[in-house]
Protein backbone atom coordinates (compact mmCIF):
# COMPACT_ATOMS: atom_id res chain seq x y z
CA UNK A 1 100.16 75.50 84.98
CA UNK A 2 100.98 72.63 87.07
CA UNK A 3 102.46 74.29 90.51
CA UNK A 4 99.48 74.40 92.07
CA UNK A 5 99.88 78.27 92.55
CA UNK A 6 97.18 80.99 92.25
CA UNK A 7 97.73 82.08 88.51
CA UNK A 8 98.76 85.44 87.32
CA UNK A 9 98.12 85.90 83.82
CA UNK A 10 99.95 89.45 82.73
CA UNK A 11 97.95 90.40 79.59
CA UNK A 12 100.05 93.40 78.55
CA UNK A 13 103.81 92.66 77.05
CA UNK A 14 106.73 92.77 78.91
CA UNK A 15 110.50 92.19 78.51
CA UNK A 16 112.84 90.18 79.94
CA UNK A 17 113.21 92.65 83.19
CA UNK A 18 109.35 92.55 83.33
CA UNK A 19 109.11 89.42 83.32
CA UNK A 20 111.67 89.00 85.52
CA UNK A 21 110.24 91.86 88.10
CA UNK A 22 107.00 89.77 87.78
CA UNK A 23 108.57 86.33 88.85
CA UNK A 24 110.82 87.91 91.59
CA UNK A 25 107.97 89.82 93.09
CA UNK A 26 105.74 86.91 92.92
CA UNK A 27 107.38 84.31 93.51
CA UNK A 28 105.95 81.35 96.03
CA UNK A 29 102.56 83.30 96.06
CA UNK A 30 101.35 82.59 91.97
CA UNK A 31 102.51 80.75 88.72
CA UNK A 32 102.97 84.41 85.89
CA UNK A 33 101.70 83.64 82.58
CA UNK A 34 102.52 85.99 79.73
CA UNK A 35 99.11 86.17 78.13
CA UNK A 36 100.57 88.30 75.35
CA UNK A 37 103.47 86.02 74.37
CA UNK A 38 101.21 83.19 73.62
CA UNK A 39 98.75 82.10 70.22
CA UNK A 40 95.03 83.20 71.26
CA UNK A 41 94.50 79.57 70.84
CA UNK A 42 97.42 79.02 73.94
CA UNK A 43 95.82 81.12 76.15
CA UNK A 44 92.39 79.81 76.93
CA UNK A 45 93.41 77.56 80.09
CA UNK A 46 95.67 80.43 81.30
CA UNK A 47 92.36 82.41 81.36
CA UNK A 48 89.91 80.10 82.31
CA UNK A 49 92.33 79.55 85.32
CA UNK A 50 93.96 82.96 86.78
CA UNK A 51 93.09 84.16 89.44
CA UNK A 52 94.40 87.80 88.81
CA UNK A 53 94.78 89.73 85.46
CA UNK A 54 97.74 92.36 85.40
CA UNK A 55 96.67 94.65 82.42
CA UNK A 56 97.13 98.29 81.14
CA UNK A 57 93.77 97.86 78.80
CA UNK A 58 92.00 94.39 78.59
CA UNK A 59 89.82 95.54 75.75
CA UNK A 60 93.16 95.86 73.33
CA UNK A 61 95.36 93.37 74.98
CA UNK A 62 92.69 90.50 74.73
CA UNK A 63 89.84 89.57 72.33
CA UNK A 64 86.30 89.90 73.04
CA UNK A 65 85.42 86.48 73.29
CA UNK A 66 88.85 85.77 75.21
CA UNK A 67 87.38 88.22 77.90
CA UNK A 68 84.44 85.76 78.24
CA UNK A 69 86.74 83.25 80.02
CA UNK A 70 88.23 85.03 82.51
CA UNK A 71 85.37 83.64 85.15
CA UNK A 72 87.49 82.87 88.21
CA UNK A 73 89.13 86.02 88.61
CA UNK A 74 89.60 88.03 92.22
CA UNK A 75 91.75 91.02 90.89
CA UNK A 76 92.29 92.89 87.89
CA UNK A 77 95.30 94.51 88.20
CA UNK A 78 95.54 97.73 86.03
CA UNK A 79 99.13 99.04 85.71
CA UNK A 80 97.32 102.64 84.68
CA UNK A 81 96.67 105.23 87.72
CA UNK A 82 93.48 106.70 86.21
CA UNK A 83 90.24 104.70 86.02
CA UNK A 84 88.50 107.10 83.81
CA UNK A 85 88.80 105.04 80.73
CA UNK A 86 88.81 101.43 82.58
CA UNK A 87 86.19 99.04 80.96
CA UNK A 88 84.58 98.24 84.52
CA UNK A 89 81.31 96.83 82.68
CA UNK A 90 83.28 93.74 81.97
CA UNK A 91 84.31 92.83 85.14
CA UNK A 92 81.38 92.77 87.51
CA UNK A 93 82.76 90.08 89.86
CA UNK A 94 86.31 91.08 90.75
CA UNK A 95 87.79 93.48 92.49
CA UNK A 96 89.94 96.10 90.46
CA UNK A 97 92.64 97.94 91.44
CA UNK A 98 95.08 101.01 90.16
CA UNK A 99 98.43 101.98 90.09
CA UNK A 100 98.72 105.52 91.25
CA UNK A 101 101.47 106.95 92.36
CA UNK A 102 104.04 104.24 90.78
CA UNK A 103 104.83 107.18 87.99
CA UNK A 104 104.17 110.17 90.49
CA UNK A 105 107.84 111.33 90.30
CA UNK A 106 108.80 111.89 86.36
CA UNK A 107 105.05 113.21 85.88
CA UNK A 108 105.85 116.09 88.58
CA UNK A 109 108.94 117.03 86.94
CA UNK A 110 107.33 117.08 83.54
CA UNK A 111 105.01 119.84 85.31
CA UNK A 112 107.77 121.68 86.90
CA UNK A 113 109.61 121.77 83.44
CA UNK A 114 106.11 122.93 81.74
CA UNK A 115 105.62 125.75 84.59
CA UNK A 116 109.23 126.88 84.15
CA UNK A 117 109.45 126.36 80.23
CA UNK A 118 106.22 128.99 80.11
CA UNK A 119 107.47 131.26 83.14
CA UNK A 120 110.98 131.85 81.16
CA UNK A 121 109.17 131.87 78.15
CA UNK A 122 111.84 129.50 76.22
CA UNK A 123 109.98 128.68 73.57
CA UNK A 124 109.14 131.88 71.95
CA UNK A 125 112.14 132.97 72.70
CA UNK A 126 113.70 130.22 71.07
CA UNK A 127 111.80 131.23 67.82
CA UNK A 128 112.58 134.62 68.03
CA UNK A 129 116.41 133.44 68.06
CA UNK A 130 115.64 131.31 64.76
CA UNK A 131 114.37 134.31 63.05
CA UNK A 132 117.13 136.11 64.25
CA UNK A 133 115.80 138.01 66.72
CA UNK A 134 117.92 138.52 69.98
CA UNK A 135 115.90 140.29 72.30
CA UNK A 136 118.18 140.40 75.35
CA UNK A 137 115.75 142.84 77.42
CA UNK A 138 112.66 140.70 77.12
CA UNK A 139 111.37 140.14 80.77
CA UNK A 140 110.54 136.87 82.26
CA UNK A 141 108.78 135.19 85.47
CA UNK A 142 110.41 135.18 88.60
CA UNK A 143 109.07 131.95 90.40
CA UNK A 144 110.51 133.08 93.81
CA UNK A 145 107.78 134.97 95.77
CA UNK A 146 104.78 133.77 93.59
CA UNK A 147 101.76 131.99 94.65
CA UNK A 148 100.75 128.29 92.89
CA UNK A 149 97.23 126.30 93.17
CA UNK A 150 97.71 123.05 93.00
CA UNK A 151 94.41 121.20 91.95
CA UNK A 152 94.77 117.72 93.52
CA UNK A 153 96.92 116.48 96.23
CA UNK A 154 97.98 112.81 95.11
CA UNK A 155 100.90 111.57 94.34
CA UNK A 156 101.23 113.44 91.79
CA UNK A 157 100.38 117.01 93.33
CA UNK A 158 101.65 116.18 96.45
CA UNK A 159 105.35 115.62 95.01
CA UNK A 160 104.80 119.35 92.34
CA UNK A 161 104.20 120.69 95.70
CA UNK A 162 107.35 119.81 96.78
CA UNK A 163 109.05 120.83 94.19
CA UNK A 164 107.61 124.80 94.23
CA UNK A 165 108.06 125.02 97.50
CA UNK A 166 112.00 124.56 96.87
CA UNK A 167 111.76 127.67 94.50
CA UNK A 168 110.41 129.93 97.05
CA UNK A 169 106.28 129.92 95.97
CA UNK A 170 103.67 129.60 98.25
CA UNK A 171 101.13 126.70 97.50
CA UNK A 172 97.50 126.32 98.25
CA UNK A 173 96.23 123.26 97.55
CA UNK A 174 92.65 121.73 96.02
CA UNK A 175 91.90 118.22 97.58
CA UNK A 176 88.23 116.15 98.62
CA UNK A 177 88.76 116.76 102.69
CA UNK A 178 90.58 120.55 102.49
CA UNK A 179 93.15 118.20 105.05
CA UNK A 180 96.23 117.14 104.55
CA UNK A 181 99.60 116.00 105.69
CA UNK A 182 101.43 117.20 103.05
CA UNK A 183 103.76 120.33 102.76
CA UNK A 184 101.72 122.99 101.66
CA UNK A 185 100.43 126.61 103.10
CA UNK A 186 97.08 125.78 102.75
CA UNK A 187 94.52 123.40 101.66
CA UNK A 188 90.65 123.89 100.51
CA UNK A 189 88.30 121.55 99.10
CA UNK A 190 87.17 122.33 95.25
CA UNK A 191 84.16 124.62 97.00
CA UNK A 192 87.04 127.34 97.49
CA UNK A 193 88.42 126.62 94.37
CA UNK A 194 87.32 130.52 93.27
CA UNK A 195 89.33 132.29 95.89
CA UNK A 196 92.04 129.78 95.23
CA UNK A 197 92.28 130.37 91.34
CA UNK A 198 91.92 134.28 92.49
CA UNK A 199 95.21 134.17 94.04
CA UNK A 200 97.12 132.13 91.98
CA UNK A 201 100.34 132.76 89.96
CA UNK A 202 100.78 128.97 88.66
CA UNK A 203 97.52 126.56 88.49
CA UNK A 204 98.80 122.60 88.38
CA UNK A 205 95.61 120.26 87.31
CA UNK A 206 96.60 117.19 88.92
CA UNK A 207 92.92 115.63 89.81
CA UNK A 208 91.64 112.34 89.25
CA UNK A 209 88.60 112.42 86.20
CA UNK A 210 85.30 111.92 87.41
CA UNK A 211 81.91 113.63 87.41
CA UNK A 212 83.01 116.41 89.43
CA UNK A 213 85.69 117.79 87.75
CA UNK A 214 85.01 116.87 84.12
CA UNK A 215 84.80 120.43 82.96
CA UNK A 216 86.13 121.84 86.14
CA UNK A 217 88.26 124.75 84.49
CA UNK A 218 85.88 126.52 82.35
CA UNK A 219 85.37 130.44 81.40
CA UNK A 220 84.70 131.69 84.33
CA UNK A 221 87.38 129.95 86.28
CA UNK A 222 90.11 130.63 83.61
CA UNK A 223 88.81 134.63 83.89
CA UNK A 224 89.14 134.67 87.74
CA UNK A 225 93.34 133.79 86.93
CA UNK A 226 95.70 136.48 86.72
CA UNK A 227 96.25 137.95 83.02
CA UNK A 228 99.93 136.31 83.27
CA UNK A 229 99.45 133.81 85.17
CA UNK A 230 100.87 130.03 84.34
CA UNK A 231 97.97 126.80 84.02
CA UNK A 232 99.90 123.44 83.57
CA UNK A 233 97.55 120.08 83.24
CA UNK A 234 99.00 116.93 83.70
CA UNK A 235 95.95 115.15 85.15
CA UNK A 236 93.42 114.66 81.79
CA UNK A 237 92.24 116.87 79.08
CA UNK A 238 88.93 116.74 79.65
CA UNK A 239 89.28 118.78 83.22
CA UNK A 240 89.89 122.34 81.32
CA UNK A 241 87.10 122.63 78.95
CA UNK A 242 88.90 122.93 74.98
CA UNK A 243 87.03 125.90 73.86
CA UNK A 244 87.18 128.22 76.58
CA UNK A 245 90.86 127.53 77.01
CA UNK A 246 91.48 128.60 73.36
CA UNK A 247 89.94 131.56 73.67
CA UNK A 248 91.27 132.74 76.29
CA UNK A 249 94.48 132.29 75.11
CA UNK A 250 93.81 134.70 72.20
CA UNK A 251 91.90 136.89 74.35
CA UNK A 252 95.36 137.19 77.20
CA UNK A 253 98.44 136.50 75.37
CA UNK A 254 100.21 137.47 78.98
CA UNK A 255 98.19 134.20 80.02
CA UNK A 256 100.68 130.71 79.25
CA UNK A 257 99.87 127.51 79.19
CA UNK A 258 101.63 123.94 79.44
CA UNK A 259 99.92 120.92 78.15
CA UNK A 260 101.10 117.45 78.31
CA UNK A 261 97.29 115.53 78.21
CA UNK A 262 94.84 115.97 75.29
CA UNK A 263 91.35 115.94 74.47
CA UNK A 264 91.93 113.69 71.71
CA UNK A 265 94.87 111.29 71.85
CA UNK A 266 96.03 108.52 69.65
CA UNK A 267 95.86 105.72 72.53
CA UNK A 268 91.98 107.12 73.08
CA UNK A 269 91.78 105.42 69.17
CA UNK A 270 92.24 107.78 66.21
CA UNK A 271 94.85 110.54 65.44
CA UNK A 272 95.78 113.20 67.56
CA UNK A 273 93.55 116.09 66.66
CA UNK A 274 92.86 119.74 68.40
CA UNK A 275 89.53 121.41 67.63
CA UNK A 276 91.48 124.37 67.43
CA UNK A 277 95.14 125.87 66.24
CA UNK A 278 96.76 125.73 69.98
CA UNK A 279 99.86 125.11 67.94
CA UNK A 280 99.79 129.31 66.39
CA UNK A 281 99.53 130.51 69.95
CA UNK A 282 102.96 131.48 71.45
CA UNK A 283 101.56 131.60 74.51
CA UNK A 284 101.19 127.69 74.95
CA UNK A 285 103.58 124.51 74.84
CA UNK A 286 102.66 121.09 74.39
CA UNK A 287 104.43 117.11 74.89
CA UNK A 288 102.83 114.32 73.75
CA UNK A 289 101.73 113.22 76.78
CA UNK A 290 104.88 111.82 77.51
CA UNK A 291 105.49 112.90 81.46
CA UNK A 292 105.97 109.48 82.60
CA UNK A 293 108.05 107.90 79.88
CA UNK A 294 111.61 107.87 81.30
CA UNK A 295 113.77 104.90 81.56
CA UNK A 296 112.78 102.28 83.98
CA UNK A 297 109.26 103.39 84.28
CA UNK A 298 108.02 100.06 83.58
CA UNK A 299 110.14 98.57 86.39
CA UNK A 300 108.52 100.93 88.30
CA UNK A 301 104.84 100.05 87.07
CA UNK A 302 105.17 96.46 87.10
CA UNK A 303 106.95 96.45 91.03
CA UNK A 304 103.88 98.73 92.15
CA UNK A 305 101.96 96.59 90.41
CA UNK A 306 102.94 92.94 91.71
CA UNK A 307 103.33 94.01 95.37
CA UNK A 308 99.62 95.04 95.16
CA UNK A 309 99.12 91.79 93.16
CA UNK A 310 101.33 89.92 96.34
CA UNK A 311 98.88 92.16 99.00
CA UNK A 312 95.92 90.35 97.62
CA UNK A 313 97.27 86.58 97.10
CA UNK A 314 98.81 87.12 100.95
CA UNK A 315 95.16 88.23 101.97
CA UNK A 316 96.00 91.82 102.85
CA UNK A 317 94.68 94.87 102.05
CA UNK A 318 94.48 95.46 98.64
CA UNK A 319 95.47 99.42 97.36
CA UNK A 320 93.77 101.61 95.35
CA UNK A 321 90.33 99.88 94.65
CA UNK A 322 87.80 101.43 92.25
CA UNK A 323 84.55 100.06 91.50
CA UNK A 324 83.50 102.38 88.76
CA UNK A 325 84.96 105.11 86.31
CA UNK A 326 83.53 108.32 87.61
């Protein structure tokens, strides 16, 4: 800590190519410090001293009291996209910024592989096949022709989008303005979400977690959806409300669903747990919310990352600012 350099003090671990995507990015602008490779006791003056934090969850990645010493910061850097679960009560000073987008790409193909695992119904089919069941006349979704809502036009949505388009369905979109750029047929802000689900073959959650859509997909919006119609969430758990989902499922087993976030995951703290038996239904699949774990993703985190990180030690605009949860 001697270069004279603005100090970056990465809290989370890395490897060698994280480290070295940290350096390379960074280099001439800060002096990287990998918090998590050090004794507690090692780390103080790299606290006490950076001026930026690069974490995926301060809370876990540093001690309580070590969090006490981090007084001269001007950025946290969070390597997460969502902010619903950032601790923004201990950082009152500096600014804090998000990584959306940097895993945008693998998550969108996760949804595409949910929508089309349900459409061609693979799964039960599968199981049919295991009991010996070969049911060659059993009909499936044609994707061609149908009609998707896609709740939330980020990265995320923007790129599913995309994607359906290529397969022939029309997409209407849910985003804050009812603008966009993007390539879809339509777009409507979450007041015409009703007519929206009312048309709607596929529904993609892909919205941000905040007060307003906590909740968003509830009875009545799950009832306005087709009888067969497809709902994937890859946003959070906590947008489609648990109970009503369930029991819809039982009450339209033409209805299928695709889950790859949960109400209650292991990285939340605790076990993985349902409040009900999703796993009986045939008419749902599940991953562990996995969509973004493919090789190089953490190249891809840490370089989205570090050129925000490089933004704000050049004095430009910093992306993706937040200054609460919700």
């Amino acid at each position: 800590m001697s270069s004279g350099l603005p100090i970056v003090c990465i809290a989370h671990r890395v490897d060698p190519d994280g480290r070295q995507g940290y350096n390379a990015r960074l280099k001439n602008l800060a002096q990287c410090v990998f918090a998590a490779e050090m004794a507690p006791s090692e780390r103080l003056p790299c606290l006490e001293n950076a001026a930026v934090l690069s974490t995926f969850s301060p809370e876990h990645e540093l001690g309580g009291s070590e969090l006490g010493h981090l007084s001269h910061l001007t950025l946290v850097q969070c390597l997460a996209a969502g902010r619903d679960r950032f601790p923004f009560e201990l950082f009152q000073r500096p600014a804090v910024a998000f990584n959306p987008g940097a895993a945008a790409q693998p998550i969108a193909e996760h949804a595409l592989a949910l929508i089309l695992a349900a459409a061609k119904n693979l799964l039960p089919r599968h199981q049919q096949m295991a009991q010996g069941q070969f049911n060659q006349s059993a009909l499936n979704t044609r994707l061609a022709g149908k009609t998707a809502a896609v709740i939330g036009l980020g990265a995320i949505g923007s790129r599913v989008a995309t994607l359906l388009r290529a397969f022939g369905v029309t997409v209407r979109a849910i985003n804050r303005s009812g603008r966009t750029s993007q390539a879809v047929d339509l777009c409507h802000t979450l007041d015409g979400l009703g007519p929206v689900l009312d048309q709607a073959d596929i529904v993609v959650v892909a919205i941000e977690l905040n007060q307003a859509t906590q909740g968003l997909i509830g009875r009545a919006q799950l009832q306005r959806m087709r009888p067969d119609a497809i709902l994937v969430n890859v946003s959070r758990a906590a947008v489609v409300q648990q109970d009503a989902l369930y029991e819809h499922l039982q009450a339209q087993p033409q209805f299928r669903v695709g889950l790859d976030v949960w109400w209650q995951e292991p990285m939340h703290g605790g076990a993985f747990e349902v409040a009900h038996p999703f796993f009986t239904l045939p008419n749902l699949i599940g991953s562990p919310h996995n969509s973004p774990m493919v090789p190089g993703i953490m190249t891809d985190l840490i370089e989205a990352a570090s050129a925000n990180i490089a933004r704000h030690l050049r004095g430009e605009t910093v992306l993706h600012l937040a200054t609460s949860a919700m």
